[in-house]
Protein backbone atom coordinates (compact mmCIF):
# COMPACT_ATOMS: atom_id res chain seq x y z
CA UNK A 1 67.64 120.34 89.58
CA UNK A 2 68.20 122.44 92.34
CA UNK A 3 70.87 122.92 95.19
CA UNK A 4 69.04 121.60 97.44
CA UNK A 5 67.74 118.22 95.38
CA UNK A 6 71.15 117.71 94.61
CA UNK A 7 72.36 117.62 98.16
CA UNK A 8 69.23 115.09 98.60
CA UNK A 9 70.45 112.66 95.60
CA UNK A 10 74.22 112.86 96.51
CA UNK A 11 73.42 112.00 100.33
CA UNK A 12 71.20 108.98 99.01
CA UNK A 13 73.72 107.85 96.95
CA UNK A 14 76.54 108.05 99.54
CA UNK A 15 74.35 107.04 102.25
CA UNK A 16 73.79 104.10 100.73
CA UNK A 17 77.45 103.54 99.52
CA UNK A 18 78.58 103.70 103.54
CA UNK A 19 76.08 101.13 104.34
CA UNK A 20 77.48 99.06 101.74
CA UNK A 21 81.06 99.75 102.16
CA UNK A 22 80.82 98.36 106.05
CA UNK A 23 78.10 95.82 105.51
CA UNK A 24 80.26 92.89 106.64
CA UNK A 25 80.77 94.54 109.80
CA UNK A 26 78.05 92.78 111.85
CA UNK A 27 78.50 89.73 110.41
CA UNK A 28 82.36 89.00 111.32
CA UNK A 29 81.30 86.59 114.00
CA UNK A 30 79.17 83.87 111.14
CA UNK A 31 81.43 84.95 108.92
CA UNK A 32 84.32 83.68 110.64
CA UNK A 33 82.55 80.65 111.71
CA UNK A 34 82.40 79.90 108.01
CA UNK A 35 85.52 80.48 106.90
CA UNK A 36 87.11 79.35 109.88
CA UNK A 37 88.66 82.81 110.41
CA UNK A 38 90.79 83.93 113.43
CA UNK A 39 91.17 87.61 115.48
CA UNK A 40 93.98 88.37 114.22
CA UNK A 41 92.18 87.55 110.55
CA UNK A 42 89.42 89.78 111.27
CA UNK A 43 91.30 92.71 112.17
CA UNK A 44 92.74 92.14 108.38
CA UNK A 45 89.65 92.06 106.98
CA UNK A 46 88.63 94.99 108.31
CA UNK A 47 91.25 96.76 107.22
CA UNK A 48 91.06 95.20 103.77
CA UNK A 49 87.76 97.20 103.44
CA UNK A 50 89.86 100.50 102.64
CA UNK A 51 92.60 99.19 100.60
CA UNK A 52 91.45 100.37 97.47
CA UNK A 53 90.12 103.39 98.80
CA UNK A 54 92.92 106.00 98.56
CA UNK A 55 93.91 105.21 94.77
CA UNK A 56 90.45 105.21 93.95
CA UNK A 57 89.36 108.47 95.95
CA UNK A 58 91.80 110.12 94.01
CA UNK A 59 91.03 108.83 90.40
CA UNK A 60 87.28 109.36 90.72
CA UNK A 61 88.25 113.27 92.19
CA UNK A 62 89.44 113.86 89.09
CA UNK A 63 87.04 112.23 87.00
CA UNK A 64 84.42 114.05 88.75
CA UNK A 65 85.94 117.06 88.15
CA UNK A 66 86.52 115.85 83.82
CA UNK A 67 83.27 114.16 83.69
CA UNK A 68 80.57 115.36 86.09
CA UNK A 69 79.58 113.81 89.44
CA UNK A 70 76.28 111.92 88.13
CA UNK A 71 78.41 109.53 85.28
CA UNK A 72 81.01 108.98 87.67
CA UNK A 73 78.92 107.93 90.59
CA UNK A 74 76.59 105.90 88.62
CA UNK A 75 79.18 104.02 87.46
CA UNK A 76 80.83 103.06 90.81
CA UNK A 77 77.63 102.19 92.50
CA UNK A 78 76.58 99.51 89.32
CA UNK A 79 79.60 97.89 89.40
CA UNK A 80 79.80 97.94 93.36
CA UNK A 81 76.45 96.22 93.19
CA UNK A 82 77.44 93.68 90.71
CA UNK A 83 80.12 92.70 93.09
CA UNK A 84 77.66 92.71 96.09
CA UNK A 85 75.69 90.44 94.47
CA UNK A 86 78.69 87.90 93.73
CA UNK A 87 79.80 87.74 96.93
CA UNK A 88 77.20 86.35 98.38
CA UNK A 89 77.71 83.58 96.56
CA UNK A 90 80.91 83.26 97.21
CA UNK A 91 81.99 79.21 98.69
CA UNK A 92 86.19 80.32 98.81
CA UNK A 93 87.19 82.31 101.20
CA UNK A 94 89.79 83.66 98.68
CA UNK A 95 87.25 84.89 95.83
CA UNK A 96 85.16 86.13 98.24
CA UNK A 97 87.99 88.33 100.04
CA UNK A 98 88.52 89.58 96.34
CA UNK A 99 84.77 90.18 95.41
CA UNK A 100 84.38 92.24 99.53
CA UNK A 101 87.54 94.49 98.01
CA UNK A 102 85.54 95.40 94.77
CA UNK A 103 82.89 96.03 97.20
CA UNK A 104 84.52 98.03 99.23
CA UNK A 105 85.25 100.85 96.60
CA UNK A 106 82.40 101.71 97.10
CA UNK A 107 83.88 104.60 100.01
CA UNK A 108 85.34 106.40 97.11
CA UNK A 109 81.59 107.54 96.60
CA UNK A 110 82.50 109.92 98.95
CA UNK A 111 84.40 112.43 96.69
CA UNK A 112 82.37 112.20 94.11
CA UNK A 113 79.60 113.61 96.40
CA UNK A 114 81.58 116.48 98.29
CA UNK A 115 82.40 117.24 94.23
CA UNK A 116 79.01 117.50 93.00
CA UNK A 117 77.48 119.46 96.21
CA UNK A 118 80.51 121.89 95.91
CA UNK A 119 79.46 122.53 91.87
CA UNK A 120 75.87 123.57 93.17
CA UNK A 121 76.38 125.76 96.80
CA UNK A 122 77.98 129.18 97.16
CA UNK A 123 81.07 129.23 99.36
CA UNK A 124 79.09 130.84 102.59
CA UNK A 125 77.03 127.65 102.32
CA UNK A 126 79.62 124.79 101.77
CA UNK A 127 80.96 123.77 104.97
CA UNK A 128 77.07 123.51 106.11
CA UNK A 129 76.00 121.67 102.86
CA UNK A 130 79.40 119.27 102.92
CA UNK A 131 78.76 118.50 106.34
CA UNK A 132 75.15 117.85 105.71
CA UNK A 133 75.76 115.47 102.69
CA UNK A 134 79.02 113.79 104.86
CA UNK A 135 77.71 113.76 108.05
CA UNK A 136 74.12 111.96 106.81
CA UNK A 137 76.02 109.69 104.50
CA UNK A 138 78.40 108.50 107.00
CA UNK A 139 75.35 107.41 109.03
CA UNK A 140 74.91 104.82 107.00
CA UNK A 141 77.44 102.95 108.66
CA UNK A 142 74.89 103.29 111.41
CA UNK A 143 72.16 101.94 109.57
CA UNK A 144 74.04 99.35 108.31
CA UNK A 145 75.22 98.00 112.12
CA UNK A 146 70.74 98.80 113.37
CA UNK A 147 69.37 96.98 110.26
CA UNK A 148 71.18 94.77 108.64
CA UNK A 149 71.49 92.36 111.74
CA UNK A 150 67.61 92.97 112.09
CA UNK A 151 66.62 92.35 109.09
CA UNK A 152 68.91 89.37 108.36
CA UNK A 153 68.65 88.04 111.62
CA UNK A 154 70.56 84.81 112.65
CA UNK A 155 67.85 82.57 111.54
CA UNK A 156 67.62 83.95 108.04
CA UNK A 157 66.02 81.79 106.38
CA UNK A 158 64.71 83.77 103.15
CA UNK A 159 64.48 83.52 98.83
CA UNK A 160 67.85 82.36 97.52
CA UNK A 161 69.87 81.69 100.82
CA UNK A 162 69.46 80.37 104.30
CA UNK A 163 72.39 82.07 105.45
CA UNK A 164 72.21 86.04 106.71
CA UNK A 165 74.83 87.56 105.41
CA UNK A 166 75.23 86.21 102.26
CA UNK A 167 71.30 87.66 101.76
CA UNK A 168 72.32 90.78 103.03
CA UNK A 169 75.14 91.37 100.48
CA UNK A 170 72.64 90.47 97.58
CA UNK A 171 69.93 92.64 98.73
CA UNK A 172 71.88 96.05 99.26
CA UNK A 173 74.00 94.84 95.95
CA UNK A 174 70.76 95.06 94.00
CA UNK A 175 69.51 98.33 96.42
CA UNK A 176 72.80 99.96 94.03
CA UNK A 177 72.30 98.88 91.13
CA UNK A 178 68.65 100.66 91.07
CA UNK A 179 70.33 104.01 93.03
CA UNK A 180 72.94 103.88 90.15
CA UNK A 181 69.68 104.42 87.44
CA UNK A 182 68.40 107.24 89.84
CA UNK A 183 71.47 108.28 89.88
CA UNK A 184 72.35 108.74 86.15
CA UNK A 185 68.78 109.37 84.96
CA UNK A 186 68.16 112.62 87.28
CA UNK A 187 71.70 114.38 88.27
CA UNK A 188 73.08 117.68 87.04
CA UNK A 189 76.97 117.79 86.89
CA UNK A 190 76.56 121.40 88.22
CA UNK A 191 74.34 124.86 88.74
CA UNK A 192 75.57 126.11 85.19
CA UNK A 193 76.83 125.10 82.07
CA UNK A 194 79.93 127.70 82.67
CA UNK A 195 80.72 126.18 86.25
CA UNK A 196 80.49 122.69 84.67
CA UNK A 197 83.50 124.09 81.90
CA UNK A 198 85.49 125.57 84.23
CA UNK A 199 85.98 122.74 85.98
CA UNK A 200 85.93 120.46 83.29
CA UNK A 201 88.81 122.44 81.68
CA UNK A 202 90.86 122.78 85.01
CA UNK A 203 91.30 118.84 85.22
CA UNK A 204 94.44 118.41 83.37
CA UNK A 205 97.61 116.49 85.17
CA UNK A 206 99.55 119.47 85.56
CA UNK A 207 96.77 121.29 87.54
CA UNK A 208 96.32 118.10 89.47
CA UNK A 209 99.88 117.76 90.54
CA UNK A 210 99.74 121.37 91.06
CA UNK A 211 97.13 121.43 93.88
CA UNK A 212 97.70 118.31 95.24
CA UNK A 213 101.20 119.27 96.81
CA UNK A 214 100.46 122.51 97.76
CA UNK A 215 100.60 122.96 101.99
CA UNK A 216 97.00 123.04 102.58
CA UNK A 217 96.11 119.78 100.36
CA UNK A 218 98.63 118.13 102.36
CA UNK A 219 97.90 118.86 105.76
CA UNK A 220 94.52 118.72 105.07
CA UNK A 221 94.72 115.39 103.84
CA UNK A 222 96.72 114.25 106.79
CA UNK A 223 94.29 115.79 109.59
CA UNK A 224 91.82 113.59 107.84
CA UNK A 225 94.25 110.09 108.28
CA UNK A 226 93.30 111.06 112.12
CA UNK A 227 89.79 111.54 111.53
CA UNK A 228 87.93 110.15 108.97
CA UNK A 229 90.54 107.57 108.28
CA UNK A 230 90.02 107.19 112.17
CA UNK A 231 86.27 106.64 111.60
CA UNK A 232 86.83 104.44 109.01
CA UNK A 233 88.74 101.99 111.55
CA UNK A 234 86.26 102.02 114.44
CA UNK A 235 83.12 101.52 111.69
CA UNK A 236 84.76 98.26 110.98
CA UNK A 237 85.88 96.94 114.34
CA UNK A 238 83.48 97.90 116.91
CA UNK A 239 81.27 95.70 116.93
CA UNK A 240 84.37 93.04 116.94
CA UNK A 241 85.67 95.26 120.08
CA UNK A 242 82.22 95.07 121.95
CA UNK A 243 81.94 91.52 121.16
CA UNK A 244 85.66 89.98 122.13
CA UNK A 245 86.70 92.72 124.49
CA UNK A 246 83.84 92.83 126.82
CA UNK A 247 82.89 89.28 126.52
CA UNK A 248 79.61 88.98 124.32
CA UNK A 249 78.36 86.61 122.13
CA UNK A 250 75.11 89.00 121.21
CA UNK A 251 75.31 90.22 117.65
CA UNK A 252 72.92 92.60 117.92
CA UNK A 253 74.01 94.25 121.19
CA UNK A 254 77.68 94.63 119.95
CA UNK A 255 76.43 95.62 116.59
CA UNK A 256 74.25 98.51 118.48
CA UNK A 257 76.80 99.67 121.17
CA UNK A 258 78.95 100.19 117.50
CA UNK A 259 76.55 101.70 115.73
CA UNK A 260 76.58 104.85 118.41
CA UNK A 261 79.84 105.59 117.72
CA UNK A 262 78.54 105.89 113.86
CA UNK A 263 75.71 107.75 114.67
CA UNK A 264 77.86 110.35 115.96
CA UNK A 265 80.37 110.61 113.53
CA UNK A 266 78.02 110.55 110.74
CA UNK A 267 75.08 112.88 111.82
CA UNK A 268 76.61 115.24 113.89
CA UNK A 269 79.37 116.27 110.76
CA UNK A 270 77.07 118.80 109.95
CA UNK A 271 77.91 121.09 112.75
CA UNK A 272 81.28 120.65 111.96
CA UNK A 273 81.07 122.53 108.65
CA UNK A 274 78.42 124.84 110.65
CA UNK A 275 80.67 125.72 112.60
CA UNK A 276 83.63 126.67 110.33
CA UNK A 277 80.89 128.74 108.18
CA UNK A 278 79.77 131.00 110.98
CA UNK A 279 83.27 131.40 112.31
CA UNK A 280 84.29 132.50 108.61
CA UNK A 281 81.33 134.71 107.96
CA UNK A 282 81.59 136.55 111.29
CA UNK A 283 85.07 136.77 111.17
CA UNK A 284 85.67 135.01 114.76
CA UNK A 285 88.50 135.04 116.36
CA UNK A 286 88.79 131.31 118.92
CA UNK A 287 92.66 131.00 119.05
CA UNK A 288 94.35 134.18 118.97
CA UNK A 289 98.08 132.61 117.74
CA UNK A 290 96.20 132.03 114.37
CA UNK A 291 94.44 135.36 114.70
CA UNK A 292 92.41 135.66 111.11
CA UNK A 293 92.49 132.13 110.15
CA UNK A 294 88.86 131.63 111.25
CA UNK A 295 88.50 127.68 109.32
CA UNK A 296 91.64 126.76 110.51
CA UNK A 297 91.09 127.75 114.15
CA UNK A 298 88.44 125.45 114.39
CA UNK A 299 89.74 122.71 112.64
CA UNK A 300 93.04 122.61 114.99
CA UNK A 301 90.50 122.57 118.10
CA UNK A 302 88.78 119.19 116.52
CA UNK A 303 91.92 117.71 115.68
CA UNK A 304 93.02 118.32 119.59
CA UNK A 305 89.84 116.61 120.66
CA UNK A 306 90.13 113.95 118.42
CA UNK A 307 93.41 113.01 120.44
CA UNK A 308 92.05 113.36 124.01
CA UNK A 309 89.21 111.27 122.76
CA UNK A 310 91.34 108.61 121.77
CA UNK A 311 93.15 108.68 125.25
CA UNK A 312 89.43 108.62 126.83
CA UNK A 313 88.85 105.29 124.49
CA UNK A 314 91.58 103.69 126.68
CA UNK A 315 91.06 104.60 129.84
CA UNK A 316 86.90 103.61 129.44
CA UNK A 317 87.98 100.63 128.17
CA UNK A 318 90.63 99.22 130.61
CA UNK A 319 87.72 100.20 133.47
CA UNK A 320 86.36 96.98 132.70
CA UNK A 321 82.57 98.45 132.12
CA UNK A 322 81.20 98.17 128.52
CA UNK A 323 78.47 101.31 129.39
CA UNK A 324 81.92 103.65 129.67
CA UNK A 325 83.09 102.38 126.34
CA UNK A 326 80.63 102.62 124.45
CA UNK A 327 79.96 106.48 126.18
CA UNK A 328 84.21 106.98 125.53
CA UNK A 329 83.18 105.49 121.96
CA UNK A 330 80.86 108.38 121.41
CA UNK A 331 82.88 110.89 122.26
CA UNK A 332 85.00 109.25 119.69
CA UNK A 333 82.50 109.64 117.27
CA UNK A 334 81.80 113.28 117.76
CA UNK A 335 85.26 114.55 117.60
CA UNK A 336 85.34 112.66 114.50
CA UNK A 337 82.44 114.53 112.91
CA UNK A 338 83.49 117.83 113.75
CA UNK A 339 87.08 117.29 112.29
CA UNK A 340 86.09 116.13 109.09
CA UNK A 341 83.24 119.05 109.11
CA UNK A 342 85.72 121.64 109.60
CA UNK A 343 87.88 119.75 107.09
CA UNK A 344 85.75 120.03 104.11
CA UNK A 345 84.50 123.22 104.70
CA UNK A 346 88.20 124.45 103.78
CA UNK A 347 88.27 122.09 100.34
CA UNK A 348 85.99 123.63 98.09
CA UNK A 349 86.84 126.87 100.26
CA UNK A 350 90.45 126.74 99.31
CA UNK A 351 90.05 125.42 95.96
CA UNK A 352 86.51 126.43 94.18
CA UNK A 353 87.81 125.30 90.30
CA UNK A 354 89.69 122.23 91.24
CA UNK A 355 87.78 120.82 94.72
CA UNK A 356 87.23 116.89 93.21
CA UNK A 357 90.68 116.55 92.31
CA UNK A 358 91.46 118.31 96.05
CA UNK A 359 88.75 116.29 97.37
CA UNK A 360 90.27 113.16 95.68
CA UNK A 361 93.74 113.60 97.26
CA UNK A 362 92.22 114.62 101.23
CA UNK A 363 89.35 111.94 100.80
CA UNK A 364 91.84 109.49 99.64
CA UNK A 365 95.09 110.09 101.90
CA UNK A 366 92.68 110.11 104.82
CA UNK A 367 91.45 106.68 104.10
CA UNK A 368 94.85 105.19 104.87
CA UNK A 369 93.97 105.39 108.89
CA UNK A 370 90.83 102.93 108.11
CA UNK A 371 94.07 100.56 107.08
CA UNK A 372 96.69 100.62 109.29
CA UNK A 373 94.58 101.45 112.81
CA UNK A 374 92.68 98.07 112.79
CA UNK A 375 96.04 96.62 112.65
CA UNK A 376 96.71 98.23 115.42
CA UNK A 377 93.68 97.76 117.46
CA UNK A 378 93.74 93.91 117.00
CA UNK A 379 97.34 93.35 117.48
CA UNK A 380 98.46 91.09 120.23
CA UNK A 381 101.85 93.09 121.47
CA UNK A 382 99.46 94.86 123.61
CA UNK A 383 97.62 92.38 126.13
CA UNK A 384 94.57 93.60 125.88
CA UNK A 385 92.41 94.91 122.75
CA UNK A 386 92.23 98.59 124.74
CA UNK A 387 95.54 99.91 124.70
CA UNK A 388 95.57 100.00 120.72
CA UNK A 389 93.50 103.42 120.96
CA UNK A 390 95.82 105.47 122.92
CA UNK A 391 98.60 104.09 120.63
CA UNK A 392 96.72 105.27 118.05
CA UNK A 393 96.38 108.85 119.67
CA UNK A 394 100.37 109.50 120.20
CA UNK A 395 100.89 108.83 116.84
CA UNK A 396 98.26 111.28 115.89
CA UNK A 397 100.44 114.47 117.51
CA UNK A 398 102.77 115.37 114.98
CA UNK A 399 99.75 115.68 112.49
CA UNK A 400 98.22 118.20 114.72
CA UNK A 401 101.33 119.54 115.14
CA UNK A 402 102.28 120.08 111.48
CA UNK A 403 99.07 121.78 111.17
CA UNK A 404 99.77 124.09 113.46
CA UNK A 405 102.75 124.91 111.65
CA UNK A 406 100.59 126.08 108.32
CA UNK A 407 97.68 127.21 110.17
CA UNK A 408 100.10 130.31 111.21
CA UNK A 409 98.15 133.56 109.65
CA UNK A 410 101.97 133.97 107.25
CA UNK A 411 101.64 130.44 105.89
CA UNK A 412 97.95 129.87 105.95
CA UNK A 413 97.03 133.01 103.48
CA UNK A 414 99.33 131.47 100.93
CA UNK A 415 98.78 127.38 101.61
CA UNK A 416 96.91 127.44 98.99
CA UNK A 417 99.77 128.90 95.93
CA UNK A 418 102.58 127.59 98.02
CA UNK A 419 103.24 123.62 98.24
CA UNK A 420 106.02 121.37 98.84
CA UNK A 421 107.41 120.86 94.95
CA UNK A 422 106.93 125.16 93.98
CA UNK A 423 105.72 127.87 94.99
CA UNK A 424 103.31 130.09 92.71
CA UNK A 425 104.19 133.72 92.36
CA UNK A 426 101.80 136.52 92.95
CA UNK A 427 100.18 136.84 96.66
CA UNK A 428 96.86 136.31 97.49
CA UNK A 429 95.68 137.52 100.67
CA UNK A 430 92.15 135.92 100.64
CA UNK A 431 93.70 132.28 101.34
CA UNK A 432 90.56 130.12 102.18
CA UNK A 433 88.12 132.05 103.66
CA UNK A 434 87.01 134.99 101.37
């Protein structure tokens, strides 16, 4: 293998994971015509899609990190398959809601990946490579909202079933089980046999606890609540959004208006990372009150547009005009991308021996906005299904504000010794960017 092939087989694999994770998403309409399914129901499914998510982001970190990237993620995406598969056979609504929860672990893919690219790419590289591998693989949400409804059209009417969605979750369930072979059969835990044991032997508990309480995991992990966790929500109620809030019954049409909010979160992630690796390398100065903290600068400029966005989201919606929405929803999208691209350039940046377990923790706090926002998009204290974004937004501003706390040059150089349990003696100036 080479650097470059990996980044190719990890991006497959989590490509294919996204599309999976938020397959369901443009079939809530037949779907709740089936199970008889209300709004308010939908909204819960949606957010059911990330429940397992942050446990599981931060086990498989660490198990990356023990056991090499390949094992772990061929595991997850044979069993995610198997599951696939069984729901689409699903008659109760209750096994199936079970078997789509399985399913969805398939998002904890994620760190697994960002793991297993960071083992192969030097540091100048990583924020380019992560956002490369993220930013592609996140698309698939996109090519899940163009081609499944496509493909399995309305009048399905195929091998096995006659209904679409229930041939769509067989089909991509047996598209993983096959990547999971690929998978396995041709991936290198990492560019050396050294690498692979220094990780390997920096996985204990104590290390874990260690790094995952220090200031940067945490506010890392909480910038990415408000961004990927963000993306996370909108991937899975979108196309519900289009559908209910501007009044059409087109699957496709809502599914596609959705799927450009995805395209920009997912593809444009790599200039996120870019971004933070020029401004590192060059030593670039963009906000002078964090004078020296080149990663961090940028990062705290995403998160800031990732709250205007939000407000934009509002406003384009309560204009009444679905063509503003979807433009507001793009916005969305990008601010998104470069967040989470600035984001995990800093990981494996910060923490080089231990970035699955690191990974594990940011990938898997962040997953807990994909729970709670679609709660609060489809809630009914509101009036109307646009407010819900600029709520979302306020309670996004201490986040960015916290950051801005540690992002000052005194606290930043150390965020990654000092934490919120103990502090590690010894000072080291390099922080996260040398």
């Amino acid at each position: 293998m080479t650097k470059w092939r990996t980044l190719v087989l990890a991006t497959a694999g989590f490509n294919l994971s996204f599309l999976i994770w938020f397959s369901f998403a443009p079939f809530t309409g037949p779907m709740a015509a089936e199970f008889g399914l209300s709004l308010a129901e939908i909204g819960i499914l949606a957010s059911a899609a990330i429940w397992l998510a942050p446990f599981g982001r931060i086990l498989t970190g660490w198990l990356s990190d023990k056991y090499g990237a390949p094992t772990v993620f061929a595991i997850v995406l044979a069993y995610v398959g198997v599951f696939s598969m069984a729901s689409a056979f699903a008659e109760s609504y209750a096994v199936f809601f079970v078997e789509r929860l399985i399913v969805a672990t398939a998002g904890i893919t994620f760190v697994i990946g960002i793991q297993h690219v960071s083992e192969w790419f030097p540091e100048e590289q990583l924020g380019t490579a992560e956002g490369i591998y993220a930013g592609i693989g996140n698309a698939g949400a996109a090519g899940g909202a163009l081609i499944l409804p496509r493909v399995f059209g309305t009048n399905w009417n195929g091998p096995l079933f006659d209904t679409n969605w229930r041939a769509a979750f067989f089909y991509t369930g047996v598209v993983a089980i096959l990547m999971a072979v690929v998978y396995y059969a041709i991936g290198e835990a990492a560019s050396s046999e050294q690498r692979r044991q220094t990780t390997a032997e920096s996985a204990t508990l104590k290390q874990w606890v260690h790094t995952a309480t220090r200031y940067g995991t945490v506010v890392l992990a909480l910038a990415y609540v408000m961004s990927f966790g963000l993306e996370l929500s909108m991937n899975g109620w979108l196309a519900t959004y289009y559908r209910e809030g501007f009044a059409t019954d087109d699957l496709v049409l809502a599914s596609t208006f959705a799927a450009t909010f995805s395209l920009a979160a997912g593809l444009l992630r790599p200039i996120g990372g870019y971004v933070s690796d020029v401004l590192a390398r060059r030593e670039r100065d963009i906000l002078p009150f964090f004078r020296g903290r080149y990663r961090e600068q940028w990062t705290f400029v995403a998160l800031v547009f990732v709250v205007v966005t939000m407000m934009l989201m509002t406003l384009a919606g309560l204009s009444g005009a679905v063509t503003v929405a979807v433009g507001a929803g793009f916005l969305v999208g990008t601010a998104c991308a470069f967040a989470e691209g600035a984001i995990f350039a800093q990981v494996p940046a910060m923490f080089p021996n231990s970035s699955g377990a690191v990974a594990g923790v940011v990938g898997g706090i962040g997953t807990i906005g994909g729970i709670v926002y679609p709660l609060v998009y489809s809630s009914s204290l509101f009036g109307t299904l646009h407010v819900g974004y600029a709520v979302v937004g306020i309670s996004m501003i201490p986040i960015v504000l916290l950051n801005a706390w540690v992002y000052r040059p005194e606290i930043a150089r150390r965020a990654h010794l000092d934490g919120f349990l103990a502090r590690k003696s010894g000072v080291d100036a390099t922080g996260s960017d040398d």
